[in-house]
Protein backbone atom coordinates (compact mmCIF):
# COMPACT_ATOMS: atom_id res chain seq x y z
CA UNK A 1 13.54 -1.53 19.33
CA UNK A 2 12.86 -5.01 18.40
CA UNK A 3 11.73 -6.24 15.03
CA UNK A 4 10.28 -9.98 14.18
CA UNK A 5 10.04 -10.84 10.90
CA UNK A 6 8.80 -14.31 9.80
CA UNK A 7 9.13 -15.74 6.63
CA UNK A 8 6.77 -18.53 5.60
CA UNK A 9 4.76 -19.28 2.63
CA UNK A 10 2.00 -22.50 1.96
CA UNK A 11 1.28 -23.30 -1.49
CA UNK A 12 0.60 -25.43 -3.94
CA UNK A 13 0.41 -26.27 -7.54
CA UNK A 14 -2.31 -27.67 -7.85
CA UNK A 15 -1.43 -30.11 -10.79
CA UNK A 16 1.55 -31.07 -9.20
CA UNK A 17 0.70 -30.68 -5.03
CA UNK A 18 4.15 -32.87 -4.44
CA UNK A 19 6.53 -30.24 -5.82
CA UNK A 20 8.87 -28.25 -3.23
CA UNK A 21 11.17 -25.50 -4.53
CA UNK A 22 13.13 -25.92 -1.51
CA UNK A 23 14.04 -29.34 -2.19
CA UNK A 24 13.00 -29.80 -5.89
CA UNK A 25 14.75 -26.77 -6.93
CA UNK A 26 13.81 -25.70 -10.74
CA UNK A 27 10.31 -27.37 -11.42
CA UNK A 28 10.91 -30.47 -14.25
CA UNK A 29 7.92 -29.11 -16.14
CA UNK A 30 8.71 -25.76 -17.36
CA UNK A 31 4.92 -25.10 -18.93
CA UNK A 32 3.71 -25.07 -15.35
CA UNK A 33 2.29 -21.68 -14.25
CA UNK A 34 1.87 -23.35 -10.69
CA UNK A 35 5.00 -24.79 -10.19
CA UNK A 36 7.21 -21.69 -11.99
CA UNK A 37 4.91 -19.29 -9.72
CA UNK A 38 5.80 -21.46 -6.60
CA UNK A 39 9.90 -21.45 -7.58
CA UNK A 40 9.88 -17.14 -7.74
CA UNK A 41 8.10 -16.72 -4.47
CA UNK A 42 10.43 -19.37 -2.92
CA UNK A 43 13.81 -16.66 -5.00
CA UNK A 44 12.22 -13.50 -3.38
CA UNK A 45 11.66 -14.69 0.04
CA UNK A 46 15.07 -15.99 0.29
CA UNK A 47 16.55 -12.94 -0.93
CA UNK A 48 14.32 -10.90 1.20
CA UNK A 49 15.25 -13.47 4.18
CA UNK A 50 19.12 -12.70 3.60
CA UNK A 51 18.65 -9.33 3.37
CA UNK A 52 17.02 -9.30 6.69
CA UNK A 53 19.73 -11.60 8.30
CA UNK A 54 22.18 -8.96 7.28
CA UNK A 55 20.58 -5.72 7.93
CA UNK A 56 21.15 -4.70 4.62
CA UNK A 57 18.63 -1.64 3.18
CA UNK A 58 16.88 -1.83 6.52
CA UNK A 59 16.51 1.97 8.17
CA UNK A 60 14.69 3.58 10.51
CA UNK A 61 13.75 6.87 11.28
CA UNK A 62 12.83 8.78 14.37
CA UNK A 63 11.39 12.29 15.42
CA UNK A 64 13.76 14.89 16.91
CA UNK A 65 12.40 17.36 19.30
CA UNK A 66 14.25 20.32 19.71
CA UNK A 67 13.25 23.51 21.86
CA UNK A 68 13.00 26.64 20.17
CA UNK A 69 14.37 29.81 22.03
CA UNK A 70 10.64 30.66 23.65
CA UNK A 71 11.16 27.71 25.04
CA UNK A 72 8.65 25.29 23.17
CA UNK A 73 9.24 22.46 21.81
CA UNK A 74 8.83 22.02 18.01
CA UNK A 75 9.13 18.37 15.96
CA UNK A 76 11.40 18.35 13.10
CA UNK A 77 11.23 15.91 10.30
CA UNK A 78 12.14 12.29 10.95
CA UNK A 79 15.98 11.46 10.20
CA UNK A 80 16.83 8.16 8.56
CA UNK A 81 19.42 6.28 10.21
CA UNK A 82 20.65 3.21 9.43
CA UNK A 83 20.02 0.52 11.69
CA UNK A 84 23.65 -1.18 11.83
CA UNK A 85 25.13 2.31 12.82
CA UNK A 86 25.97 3.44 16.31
CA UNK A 87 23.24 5.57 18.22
């Protein structure tokens, strides 16, 4: 199983359209709703972005089938596994 996850977000304050949190860092003008809104997208997508890197709180589940003694097959609930442990 393959998973692609991209992370990319285009915005703008739109009293200050110059203004990068990647670069910039903290906005200079604190009162700015724009430019403070811009700087917490740009914190949760790079903590979701290491998360992802590192496989960390990602699981999947999958469906079991198992026969039953008549000999037909019955699905189980799904079982969680983690995705960084061993199949």
């Amino acid at each position: 199983m393959s998973l692609k996850v991209r992370f990319r977000f285009d915005g703008r304050c739109s009293m200050h359209p110059r203004y990068n949190p990647e670069e910039d860092g903290r906005p200079q003008s604190k009162d700015c709703a724009g430019c403070e809104s811009l700087y917490v997208i740009y914190l949760y997508s790079r903590i979701a972005r290491s998360k992802a890197e590192s496989g960390d709180g990602l699981s999947r589940s999958r469906r079991v089938k198992q026969t039953t003694p008549e000999g037909s097959s019955a699905e189980q609930q799904p079982e969680s596994t983690s995705l960084g442990e061993p199949e």
